[in-house]
C-alpha atoms as a PDB file:
ATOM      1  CA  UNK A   1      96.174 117.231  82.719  1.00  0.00           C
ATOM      2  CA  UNK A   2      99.380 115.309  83.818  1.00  0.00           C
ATOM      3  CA  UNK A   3      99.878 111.940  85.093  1.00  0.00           C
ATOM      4  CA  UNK A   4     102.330 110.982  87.759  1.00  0.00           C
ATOM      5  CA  UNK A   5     104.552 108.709  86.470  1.00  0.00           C
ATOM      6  CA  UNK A   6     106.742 106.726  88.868  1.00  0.00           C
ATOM      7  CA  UNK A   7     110.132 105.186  88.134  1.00  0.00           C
ATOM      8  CA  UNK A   8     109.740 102.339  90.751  1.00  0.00           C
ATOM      9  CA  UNK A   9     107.284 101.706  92.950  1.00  0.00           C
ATOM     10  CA  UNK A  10     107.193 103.404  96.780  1.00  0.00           C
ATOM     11  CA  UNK A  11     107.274 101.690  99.393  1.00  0.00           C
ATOM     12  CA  UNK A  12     106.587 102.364 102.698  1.00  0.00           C
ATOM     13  CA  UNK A  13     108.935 100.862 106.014  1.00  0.00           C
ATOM     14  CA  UNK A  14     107.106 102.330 108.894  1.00  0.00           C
ATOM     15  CA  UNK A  15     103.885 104.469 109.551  1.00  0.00           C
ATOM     16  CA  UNK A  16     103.690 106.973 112.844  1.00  0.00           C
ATOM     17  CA  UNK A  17     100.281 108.440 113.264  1.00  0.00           C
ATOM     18  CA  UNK A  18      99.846 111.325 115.771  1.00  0.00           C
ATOM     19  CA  UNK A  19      96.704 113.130 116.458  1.00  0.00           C
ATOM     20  CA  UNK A  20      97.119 115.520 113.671  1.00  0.00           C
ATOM     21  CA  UNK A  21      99.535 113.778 110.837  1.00  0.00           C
ATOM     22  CA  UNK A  22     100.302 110.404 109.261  1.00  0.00           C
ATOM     23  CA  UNK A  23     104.202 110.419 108.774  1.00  0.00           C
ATOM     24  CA  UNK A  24     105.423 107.611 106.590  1.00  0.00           C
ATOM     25  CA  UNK A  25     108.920 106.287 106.109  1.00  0.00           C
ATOM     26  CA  UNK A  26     109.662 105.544 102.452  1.00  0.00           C
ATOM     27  CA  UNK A  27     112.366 102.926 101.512  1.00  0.00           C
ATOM     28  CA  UNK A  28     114.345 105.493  99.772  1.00  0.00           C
ATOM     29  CA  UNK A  29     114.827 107.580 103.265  1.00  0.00           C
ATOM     30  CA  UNK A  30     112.293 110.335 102.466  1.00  0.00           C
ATOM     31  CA  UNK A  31     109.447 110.870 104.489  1.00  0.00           C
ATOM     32  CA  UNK A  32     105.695 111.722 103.663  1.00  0.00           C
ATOM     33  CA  UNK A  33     103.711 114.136 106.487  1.00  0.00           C
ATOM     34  CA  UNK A  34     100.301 114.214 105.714  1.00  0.00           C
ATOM     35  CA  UNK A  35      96.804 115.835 107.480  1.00  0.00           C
ATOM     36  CA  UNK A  36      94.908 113.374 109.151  1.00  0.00           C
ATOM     37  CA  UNK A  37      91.924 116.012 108.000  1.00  0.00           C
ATOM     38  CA  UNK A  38      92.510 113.979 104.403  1.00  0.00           C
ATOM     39  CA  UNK A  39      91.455 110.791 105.755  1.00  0.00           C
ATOM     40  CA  UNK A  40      87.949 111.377 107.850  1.00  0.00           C
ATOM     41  CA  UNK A  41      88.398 107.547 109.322  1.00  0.00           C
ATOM     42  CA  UNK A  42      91.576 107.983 110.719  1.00  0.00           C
ATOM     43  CA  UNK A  43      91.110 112.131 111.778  1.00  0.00           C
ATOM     44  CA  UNK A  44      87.680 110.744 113.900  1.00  0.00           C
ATOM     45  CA  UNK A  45      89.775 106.982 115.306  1.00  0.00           C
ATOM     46  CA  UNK A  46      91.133 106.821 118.334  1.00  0.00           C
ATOM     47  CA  UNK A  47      94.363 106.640 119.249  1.00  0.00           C
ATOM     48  CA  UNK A  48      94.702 103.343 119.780  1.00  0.00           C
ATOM     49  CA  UNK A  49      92.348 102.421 116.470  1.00  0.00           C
ATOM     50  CA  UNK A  50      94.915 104.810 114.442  1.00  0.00           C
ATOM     51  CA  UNK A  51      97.898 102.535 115.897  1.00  0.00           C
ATOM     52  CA  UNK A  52      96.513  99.443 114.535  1.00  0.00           C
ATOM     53  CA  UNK A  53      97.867  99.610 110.961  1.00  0.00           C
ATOM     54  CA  UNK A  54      99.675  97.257 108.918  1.00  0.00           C
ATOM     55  CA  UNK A  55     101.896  97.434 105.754  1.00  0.00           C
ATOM     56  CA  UNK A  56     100.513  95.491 102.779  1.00  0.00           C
ATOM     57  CA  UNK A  57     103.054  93.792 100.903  1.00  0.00           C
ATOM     58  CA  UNK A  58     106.683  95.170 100.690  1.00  0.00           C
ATOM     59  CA  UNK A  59     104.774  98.334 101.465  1.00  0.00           C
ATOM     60  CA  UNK A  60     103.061  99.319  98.841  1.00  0.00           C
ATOM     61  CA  UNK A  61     100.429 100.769 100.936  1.00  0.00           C
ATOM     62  CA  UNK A  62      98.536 100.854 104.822  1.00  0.00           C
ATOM     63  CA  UNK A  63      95.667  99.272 105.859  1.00  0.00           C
ATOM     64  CA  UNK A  64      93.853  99.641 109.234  1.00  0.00           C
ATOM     65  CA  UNK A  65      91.737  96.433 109.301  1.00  0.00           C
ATOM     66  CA  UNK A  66      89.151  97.872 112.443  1.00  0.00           C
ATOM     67  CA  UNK A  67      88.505 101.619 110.590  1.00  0.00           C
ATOM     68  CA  UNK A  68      88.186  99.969 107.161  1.00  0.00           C
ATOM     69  CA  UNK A  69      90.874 102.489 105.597  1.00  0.00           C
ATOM     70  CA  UNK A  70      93.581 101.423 102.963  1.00  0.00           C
ATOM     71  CA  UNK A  71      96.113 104.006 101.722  1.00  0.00           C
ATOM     72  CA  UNK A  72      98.135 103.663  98.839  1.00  0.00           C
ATOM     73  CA  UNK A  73     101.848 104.864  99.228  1.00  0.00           C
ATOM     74  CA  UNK A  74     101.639 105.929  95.242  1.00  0.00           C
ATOM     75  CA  UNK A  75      98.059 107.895  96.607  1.00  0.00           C
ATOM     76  CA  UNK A  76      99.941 109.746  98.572  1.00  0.00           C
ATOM     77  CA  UNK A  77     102.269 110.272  96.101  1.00  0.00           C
ATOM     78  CA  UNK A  78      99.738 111.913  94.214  1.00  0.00           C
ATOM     79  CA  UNK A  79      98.304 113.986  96.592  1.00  0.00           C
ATOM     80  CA  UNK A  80      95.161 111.979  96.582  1.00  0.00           C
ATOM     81  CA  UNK A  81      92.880 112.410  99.644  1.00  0.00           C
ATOM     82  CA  UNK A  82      89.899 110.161 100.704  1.00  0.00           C
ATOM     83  CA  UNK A  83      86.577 110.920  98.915  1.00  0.00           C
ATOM     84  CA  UNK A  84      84.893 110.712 102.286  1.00  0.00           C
ATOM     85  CA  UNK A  85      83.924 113.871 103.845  1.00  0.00           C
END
């Protein structure tokens, strides 16, 4: 098995979420495009529920206080998806 290992920690600058993807800006200019089929709570929010987010810290991950959902930027990363189904 093999671990991720990061030489400094991501952070995000700005989160878009559409009806299909989570795109997030990354402080080093890349960008991560994600499913929203790997997060059930956003996937099922509305639109105006999935535009309520907030960056936690310097950006070290999203939280969207009304659905209850936190995302890591080093989860996604890792290619880690929600346990929910």
């Amino acid at each position: 098995m093999t671990t991720l290992t990061l030489e400094t920690e991501p952070l995000a600058t700005q989160v878009h979420v559409t009806h299909k993807k989570l795109i997030v800006d990354l402080v080093d200019g890349r960008s991560l495009l994600v499913s929203l089929s790997w997060y059930p709570r956003l996937q099922h929010a509305s639109d105006e529920e999935r535009q309520d987010w907030q960056l936690l810290g310097d950006g070290y991950a999203i939280e969207w206080p009304a659905l209850n959902e936190y995302i890591g930027i080093a989860d996604l990363l890792a290619s880690k998806q929600s346990e929910e189904s």
